[in-house]
Each structure stands twice: as C-alpha cells, then as structure tokens.
C-alpha atoms as a PDB file:
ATOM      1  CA  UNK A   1     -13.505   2.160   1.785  1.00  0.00           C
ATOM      2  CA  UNK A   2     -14.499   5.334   0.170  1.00  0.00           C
ATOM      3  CA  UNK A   3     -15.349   5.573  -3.352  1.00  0.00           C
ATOM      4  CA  UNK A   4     -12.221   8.208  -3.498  1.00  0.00           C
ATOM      5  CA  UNK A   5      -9.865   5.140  -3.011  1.00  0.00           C
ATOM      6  CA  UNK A   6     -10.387   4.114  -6.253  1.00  0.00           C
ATOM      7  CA  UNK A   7      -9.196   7.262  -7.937  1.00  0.00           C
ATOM      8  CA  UNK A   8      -5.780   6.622  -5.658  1.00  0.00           C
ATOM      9  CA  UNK A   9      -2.128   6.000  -7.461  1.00  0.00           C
ATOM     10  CA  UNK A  10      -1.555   2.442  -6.444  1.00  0.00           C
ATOM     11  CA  UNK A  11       2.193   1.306  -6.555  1.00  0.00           C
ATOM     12  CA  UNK A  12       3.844  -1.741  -6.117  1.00  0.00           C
ATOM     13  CA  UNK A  13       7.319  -2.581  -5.024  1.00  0.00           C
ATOM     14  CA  UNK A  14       9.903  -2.586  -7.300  1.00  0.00           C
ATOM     15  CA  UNK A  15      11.159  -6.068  -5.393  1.00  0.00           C
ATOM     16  CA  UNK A  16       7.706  -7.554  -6.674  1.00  0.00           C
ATOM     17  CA  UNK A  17       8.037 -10.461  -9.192  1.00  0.00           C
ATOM     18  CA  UNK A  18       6.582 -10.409 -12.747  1.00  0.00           C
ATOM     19  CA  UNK A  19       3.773 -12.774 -11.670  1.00  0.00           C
ATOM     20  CA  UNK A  20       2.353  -9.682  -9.060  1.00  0.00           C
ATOM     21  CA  UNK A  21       2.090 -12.325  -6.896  1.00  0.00           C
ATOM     22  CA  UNK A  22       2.257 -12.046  -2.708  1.00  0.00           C
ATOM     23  CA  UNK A  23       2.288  -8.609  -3.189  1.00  0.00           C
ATOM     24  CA  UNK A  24       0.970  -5.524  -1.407  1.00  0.00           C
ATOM     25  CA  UNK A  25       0.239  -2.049  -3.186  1.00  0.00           C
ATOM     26  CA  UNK A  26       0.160   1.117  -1.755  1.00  0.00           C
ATOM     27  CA  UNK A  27      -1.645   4.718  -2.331  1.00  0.00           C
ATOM     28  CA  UNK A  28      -0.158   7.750  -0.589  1.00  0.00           C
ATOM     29  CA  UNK A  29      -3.313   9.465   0.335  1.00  0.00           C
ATOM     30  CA  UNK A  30      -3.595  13.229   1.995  1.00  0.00           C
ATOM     31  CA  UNK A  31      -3.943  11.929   5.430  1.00  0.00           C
ATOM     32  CA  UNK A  32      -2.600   8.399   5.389  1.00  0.00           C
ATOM     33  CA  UNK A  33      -1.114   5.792   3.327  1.00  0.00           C
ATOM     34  CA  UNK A  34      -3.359   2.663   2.021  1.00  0.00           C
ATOM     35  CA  UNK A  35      -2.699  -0.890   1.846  1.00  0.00           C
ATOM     36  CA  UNK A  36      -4.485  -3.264   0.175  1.00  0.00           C
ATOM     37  CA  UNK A  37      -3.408  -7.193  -1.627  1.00  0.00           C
ATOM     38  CA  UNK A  38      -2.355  -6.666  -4.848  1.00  0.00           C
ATOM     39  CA  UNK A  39      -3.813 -10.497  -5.958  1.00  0.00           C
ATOM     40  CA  UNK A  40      -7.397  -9.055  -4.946  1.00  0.00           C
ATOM     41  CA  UNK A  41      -7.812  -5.338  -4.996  1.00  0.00           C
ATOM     42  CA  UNK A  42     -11.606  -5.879  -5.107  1.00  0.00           C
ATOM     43  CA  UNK A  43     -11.131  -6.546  -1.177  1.00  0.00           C
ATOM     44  CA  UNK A  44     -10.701  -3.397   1.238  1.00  0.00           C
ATOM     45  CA  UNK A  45      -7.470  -1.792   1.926  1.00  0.00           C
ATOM     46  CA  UNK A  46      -6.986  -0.218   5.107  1.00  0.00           C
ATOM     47  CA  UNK A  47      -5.186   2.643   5.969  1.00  0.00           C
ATOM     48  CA  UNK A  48      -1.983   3.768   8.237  1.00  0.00           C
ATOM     49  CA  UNK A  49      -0.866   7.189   9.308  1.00  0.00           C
ATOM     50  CA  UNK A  50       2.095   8.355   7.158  1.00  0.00           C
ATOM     51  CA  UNK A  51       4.483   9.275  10.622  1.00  0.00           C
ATOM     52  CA  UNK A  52       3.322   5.041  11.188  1.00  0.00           C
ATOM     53  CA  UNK A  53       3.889   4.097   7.674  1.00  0.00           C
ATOM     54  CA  UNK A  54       7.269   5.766   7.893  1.00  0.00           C
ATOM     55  CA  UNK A  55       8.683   4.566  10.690  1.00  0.00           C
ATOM     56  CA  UNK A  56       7.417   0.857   9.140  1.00  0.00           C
ATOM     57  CA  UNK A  57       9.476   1.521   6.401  1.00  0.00           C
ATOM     58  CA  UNK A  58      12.235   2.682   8.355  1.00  0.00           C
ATOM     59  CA  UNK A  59      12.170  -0.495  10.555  1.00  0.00           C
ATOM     60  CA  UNK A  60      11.778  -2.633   7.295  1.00  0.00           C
ATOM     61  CA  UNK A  61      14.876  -0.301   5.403  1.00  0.00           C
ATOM     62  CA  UNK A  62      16.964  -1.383   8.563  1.00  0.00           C
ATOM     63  CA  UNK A  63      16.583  -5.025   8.870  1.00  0.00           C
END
C-alpha cells in the first residue's frame, strides 16, 4: 500500500453496528476503490476498479 492510502476518506456502512465490528471500510480513490477490515486497518487494503466495485454493489443492491 502506498503511503497516499493513508491520506484516503475511509467510510463505513451505514448498516455497521456501534461496536465497528465485522466491518469493511472503503476509500474512493482516483483510479479505484479500496478495501480494507475495519477491526485492523494497520493490515493492507487492496484495491478494485470502480466499473468492478460498481457492478459489486449493484449485485449486492439486488439481492
């Protein structure tokens, strides 16, 4: 991971419980969206195309 990752806007979802627990987060970057665990952000996240991170979403949105 860059050291520009850390200066990303990491979100979480808004279904996420107030513990933060068995979470993801994600950072919309320029090129790609990143993923990382939101119970250890120290580990690296890892990135997915937007086009692939939308149609993820769209998948997810439709289940």
């Amino acid at each position: 991971m860059s050291s520009g990752a850390t200066e990303l806007a990491w979100f979480k979802s808004s279904y996420s419980g107030s513990e933060g627990d068995s979470c993801v987060e994600i950072a919309i970057a320029e090129q790609a969206v990143r993923v990382r665990d939101s119970k250890d952000v120290s580990r690296p996240a890892f990135s997915v195309e937007r086009e692939q991170w939308s149609r993820f979403v769209g998948f997810v949105a439709g289940a």
